[in-house]
C-alpha atoms as a PDB file:
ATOM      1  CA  UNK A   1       0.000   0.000   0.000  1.00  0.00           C
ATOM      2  CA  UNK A   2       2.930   2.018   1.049  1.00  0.00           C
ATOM      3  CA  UNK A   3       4.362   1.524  -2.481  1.00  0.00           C
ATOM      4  CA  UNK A   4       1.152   2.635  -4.354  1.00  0.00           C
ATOM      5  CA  UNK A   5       0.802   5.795  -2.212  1.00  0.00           C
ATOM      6  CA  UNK A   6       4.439   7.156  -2.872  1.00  0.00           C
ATOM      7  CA  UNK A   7       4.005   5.973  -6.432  1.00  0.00           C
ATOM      8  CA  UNK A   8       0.546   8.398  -6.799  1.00  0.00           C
ATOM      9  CA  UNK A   9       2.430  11.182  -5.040  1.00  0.00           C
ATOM     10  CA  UNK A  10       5.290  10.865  -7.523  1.00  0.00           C
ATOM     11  CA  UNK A  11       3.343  10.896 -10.649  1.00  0.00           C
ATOM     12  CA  UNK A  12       1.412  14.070  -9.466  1.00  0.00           C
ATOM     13  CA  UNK A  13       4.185  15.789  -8.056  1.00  0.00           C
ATOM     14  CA  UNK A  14       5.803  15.301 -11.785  1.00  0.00           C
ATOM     15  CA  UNK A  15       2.245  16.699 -13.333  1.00  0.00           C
ATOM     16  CA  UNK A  16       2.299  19.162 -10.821  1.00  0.00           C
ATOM     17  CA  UNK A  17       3.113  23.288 -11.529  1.00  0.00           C
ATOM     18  CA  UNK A  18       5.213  23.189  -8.566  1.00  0.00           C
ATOM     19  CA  UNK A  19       9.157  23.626  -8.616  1.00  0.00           C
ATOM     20  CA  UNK A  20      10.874  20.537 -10.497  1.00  0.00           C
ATOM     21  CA  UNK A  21       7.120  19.639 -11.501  1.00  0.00           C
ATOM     22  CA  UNK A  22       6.690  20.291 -15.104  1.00  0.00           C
ATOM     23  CA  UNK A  23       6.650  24.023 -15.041  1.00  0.00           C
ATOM     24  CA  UNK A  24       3.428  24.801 -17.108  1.00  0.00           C
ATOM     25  CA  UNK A  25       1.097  27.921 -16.462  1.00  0.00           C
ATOM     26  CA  UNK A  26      -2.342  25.499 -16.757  1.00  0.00           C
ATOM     27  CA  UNK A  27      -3.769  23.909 -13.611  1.00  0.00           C
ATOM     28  CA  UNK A  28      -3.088  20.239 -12.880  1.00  0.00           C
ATOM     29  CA  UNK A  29      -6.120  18.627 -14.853  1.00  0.00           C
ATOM     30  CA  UNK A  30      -6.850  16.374 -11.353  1.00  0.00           C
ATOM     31  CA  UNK A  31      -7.296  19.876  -9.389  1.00  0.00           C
ATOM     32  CA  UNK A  32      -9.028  21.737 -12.336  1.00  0.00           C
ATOM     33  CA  UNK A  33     -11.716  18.112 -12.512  1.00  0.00           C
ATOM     34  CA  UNK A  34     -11.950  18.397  -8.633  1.00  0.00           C
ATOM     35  CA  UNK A  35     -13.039  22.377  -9.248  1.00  0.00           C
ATOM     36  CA  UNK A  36     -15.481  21.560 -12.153  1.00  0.00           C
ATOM     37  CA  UNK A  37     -17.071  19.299 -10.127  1.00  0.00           C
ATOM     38  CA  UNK A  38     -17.424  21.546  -6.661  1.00  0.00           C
ATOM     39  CA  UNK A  39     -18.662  24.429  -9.103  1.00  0.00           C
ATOM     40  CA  UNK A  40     -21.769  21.787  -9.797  1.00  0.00           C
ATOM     41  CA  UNK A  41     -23.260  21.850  -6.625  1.00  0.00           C
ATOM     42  CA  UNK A  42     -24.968  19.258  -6.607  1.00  0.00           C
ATOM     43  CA  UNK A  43     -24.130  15.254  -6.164  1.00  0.00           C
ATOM     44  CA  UNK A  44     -22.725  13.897  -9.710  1.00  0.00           C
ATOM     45  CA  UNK A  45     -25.121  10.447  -8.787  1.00  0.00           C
ATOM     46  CA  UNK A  46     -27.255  10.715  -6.271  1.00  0.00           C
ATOM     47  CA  UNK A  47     -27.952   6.558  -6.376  1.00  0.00           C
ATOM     48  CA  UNK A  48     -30.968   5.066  -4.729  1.00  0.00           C
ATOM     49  CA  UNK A  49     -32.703   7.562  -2.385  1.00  0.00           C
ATOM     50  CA  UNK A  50     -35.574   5.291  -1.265  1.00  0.00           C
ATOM     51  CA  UNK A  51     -38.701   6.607   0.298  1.00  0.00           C
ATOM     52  CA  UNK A  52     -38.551  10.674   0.462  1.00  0.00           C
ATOM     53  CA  UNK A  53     -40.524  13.288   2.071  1.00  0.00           C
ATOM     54  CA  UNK A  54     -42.258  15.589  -0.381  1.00  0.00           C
ATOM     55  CA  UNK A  55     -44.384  18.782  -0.235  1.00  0.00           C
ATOM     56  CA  UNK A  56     -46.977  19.191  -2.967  1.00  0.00           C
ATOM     57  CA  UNK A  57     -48.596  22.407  -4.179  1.00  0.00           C
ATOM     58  CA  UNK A  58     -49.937  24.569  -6.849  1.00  0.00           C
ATOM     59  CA  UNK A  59     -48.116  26.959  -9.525  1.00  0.00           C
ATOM     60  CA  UNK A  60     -51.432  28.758 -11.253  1.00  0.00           C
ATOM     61  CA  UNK A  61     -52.726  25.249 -13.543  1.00  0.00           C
ATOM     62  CA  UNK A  62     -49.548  22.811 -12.293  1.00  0.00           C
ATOM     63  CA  UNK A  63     -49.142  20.599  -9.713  1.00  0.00           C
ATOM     64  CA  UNK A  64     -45.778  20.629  -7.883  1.00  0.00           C
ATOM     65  CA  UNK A  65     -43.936  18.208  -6.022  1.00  0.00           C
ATOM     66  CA  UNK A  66     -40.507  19.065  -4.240  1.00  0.00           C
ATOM     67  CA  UNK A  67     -38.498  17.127  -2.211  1.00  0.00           C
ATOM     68  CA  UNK A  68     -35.327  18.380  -0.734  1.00  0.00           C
ATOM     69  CA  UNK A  69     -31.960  16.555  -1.514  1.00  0.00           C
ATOM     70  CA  UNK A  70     -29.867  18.509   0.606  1.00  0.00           C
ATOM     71  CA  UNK A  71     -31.445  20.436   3.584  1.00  0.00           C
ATOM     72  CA  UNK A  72     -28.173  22.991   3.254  1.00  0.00           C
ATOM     73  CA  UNK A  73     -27.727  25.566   3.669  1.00  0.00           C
ATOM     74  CA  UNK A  74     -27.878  26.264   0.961  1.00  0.00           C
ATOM     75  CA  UNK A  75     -30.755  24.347  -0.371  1.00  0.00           C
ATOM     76  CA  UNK A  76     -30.820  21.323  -3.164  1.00  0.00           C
ATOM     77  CA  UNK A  77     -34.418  20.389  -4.166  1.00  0.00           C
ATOM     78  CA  UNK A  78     -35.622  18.124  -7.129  1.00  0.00           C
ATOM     79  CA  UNK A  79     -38.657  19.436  -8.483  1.00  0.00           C
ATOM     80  CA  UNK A  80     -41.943  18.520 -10.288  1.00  0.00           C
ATOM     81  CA  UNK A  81     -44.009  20.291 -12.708  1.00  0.00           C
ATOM     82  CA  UNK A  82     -46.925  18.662 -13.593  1.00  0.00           C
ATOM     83  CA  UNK A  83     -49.205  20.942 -16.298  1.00  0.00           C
ATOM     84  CA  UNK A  84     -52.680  18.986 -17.499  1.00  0.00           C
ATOM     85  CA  UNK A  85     -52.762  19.390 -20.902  1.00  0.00           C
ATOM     86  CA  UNK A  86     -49.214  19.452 -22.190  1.00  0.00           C
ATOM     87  CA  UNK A  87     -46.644  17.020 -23.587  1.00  0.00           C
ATOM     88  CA  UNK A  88     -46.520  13.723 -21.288  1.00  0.00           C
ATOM     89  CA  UNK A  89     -50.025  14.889 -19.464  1.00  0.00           C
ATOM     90  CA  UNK A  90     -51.468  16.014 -22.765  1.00  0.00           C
ATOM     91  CA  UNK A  91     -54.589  13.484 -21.543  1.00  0.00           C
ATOM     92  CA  UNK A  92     -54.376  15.062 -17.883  1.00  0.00           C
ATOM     93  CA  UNK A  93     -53.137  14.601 -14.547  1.00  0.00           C
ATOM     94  CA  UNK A  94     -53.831  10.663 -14.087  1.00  0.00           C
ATOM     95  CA  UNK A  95     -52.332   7.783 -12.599  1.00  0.00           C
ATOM     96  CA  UNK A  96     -49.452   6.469 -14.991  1.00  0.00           C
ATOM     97  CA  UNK A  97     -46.027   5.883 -15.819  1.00  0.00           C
ATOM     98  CA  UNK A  98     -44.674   8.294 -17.784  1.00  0.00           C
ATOM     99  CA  UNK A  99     -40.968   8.451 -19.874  1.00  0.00           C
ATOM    100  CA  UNK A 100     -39.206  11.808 -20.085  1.00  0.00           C
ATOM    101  CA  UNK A 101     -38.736  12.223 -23.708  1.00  0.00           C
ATOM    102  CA  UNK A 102     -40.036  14.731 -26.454  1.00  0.00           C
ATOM    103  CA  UNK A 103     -41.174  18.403 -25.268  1.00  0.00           C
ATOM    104  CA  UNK A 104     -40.938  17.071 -21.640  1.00  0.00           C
ATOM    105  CA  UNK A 105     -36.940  17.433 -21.467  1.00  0.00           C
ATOM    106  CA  UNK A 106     -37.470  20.470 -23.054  1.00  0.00           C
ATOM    107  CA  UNK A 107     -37.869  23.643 -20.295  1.00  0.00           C
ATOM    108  CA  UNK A 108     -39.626  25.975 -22.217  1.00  0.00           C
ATOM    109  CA  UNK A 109     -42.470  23.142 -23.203  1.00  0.00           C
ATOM    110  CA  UNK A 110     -42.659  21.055 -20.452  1.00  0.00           C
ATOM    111  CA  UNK A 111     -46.273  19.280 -19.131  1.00  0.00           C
ATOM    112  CA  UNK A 112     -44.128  16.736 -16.615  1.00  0.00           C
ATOM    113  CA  UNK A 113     -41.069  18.629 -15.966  1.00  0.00           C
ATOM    114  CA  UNK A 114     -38.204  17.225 -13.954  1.00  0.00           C
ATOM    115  CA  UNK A 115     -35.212  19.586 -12.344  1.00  0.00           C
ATOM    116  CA  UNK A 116     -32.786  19.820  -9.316  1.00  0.00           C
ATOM    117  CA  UNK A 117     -33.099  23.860  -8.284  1.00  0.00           C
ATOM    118  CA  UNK A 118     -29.869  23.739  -6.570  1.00  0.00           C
ATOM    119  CA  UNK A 119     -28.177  25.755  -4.021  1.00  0.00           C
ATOM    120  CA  UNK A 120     -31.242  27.921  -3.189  1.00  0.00           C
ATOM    121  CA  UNK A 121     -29.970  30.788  -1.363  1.00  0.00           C
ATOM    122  CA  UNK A 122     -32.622  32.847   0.961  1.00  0.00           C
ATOM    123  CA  UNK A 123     -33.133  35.582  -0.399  1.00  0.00           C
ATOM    124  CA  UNK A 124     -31.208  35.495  -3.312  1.00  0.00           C
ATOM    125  CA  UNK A 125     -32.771  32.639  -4.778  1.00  0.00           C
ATOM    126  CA  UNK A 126     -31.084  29.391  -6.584  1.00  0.00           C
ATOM    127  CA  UNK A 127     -27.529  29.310  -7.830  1.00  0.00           C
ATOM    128  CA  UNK A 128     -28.314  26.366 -10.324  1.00  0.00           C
ATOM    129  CA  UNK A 129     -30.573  24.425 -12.454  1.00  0.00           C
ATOM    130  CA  UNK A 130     -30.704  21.189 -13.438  1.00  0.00           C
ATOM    131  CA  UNK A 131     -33.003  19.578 -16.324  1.00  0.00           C
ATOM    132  CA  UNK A 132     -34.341  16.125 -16.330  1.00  0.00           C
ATOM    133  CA  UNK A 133     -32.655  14.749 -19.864  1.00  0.00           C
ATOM    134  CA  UNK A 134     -34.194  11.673 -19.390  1.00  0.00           C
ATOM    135  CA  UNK A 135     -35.859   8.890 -16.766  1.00  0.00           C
ATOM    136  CA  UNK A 136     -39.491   7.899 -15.523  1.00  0.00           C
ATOM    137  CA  UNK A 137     -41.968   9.256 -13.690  1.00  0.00           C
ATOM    138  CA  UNK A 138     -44.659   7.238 -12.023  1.00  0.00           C
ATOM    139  CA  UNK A 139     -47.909   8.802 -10.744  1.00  0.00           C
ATOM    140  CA  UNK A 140     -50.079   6.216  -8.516  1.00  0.00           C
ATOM    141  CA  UNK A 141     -52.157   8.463  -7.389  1.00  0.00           C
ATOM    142  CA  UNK A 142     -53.087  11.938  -8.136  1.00  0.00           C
ATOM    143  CA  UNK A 143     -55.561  13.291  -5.676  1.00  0.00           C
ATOM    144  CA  UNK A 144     -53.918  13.692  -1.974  1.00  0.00           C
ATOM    145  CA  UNK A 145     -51.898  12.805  -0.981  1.00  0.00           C
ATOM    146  CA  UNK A 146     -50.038  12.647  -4.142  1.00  0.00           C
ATOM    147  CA  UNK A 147     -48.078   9.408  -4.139  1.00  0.00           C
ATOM    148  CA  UNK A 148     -45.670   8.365  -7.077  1.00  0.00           C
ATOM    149  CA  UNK A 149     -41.662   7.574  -7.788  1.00  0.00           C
ATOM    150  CA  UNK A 150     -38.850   8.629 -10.189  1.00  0.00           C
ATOM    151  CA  UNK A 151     -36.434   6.338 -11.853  1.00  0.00           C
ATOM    152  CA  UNK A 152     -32.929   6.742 -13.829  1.00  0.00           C
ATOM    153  CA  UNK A 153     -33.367  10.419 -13.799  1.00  0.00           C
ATOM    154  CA  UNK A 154     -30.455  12.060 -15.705  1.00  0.00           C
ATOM    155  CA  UNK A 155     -30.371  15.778 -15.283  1.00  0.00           C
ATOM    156  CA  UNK A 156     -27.801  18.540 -17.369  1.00  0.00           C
ATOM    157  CA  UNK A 157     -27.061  21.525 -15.851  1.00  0.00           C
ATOM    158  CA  UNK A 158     -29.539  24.688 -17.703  1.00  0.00           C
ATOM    159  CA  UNK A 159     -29.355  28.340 -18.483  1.00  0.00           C
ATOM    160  CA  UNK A 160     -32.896  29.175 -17.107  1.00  0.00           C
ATOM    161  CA  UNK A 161     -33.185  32.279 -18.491  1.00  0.00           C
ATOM    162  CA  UNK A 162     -32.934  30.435 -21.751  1.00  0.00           C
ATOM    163  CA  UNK A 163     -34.182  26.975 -21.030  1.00  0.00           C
ATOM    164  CA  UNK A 164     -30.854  25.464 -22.963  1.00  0.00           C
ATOM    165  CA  UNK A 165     -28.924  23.191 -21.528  1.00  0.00           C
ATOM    166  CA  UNK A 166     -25.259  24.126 -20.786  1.00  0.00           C
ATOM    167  CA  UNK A 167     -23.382  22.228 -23.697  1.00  0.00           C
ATOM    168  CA  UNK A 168     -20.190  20.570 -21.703  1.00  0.00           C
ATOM    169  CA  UNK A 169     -22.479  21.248 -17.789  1.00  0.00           C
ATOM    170  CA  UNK A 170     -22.443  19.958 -15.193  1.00  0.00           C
ATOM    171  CA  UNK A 171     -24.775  16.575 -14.958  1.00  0.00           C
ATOM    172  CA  UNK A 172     -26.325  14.475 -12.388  1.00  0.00           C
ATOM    173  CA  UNK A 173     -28.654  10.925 -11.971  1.00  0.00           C
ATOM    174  CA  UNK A 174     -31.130  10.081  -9.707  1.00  0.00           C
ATOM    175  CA  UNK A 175     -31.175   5.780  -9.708  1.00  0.00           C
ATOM    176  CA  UNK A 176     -34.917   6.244  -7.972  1.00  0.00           C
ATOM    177  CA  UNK A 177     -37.233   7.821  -5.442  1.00  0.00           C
ATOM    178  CA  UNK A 178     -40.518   6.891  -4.108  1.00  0.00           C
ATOM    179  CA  UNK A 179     -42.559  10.170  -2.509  1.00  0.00           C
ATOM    180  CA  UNK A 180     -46.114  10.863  -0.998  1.00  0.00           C
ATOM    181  CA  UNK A 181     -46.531  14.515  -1.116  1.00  0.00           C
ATOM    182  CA  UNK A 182     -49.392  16.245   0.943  1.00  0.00           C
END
């Protein structure tokens, strides 16, 4: 073990920037992955999160569902849109499994939309957004409490004044999630 550690040392002291280390300008490429991946504030794989506490509500026609991911502070919450009428709920808000594909990984279209609002600030508000690329969403039932589950959520990082995903963002997965949401 002792070998393997003074091995790793040596071949990053030689990649290094540091005196007798290479002498380049750039940032070592293990520091610069370890800051690209703090600056995504959020979990890269959040894995199998079981049963989770959610809070529904209303958003003018939609139905919301949040449930926190990181109590913070600051704040990570993944979020549910649910919109009667539009892309996946085109037939309504009823009981059904339903694939993220089409205008429903698409922000500005959305009827079942899927993000991580991440490191919500008070009073200042998120920091970033995450859009559900893909994944499943499972309503079982729609009237309260609102009971359902998510599965293989994969989310890219968003410009929400645009709605575009970041090309080269930040990205995250959710393996599944059951919730009951008052």
């Amino acid at each position: 073990m002792r070998k393997a550690t003074l091995f790793l040392v040596f071949v990053l002291a030689a990649c290094s920037d540091s005196p007798g280390g290479g002498g380049t300008d750039r940032p070592d490429a293990a520091v610069a992955s370890v800051d690209a991946r703090t600056n995504c504030l959020v979990s890269p794989a959040y894995g199998q999160l079981g049963e989770v506490t959610a809070t529904a509500g209303r958003n003018g026609a939609a139905t919301t569902v949040s449930i926190t991911l990181d109590a913070g502070p600051p704040r990570d919450t993944l979020f549910l849109r649910m919109t009667p009428g539009t892309g996946a709920l085109s037939g309504g808000l009823v009981p059904g499994t339903y694939p993220l594909a089409g205008v429903d990984i698409n922000y500005n279209q959305c009827g079942l939309c899927v993000n991580i609002i991440a490191d919500i600030v008070p009073g200042q508000g998120p920091t970033k957004f995450y859009m559900a690329t893909g994944g499943m969403v499972t309503l079982t039932s729609v009237t309260p409490p609102l009971v359902g589950s998510v599965s293989n959520l994969n989310l890219a990082e968003m410009e929400l004044s645009s709605g575009a995903l970041i090309p080269g963002g930040c990205t995250t997965s959710i393996a599944a999630a059951s919730f009951r949401a008052n």
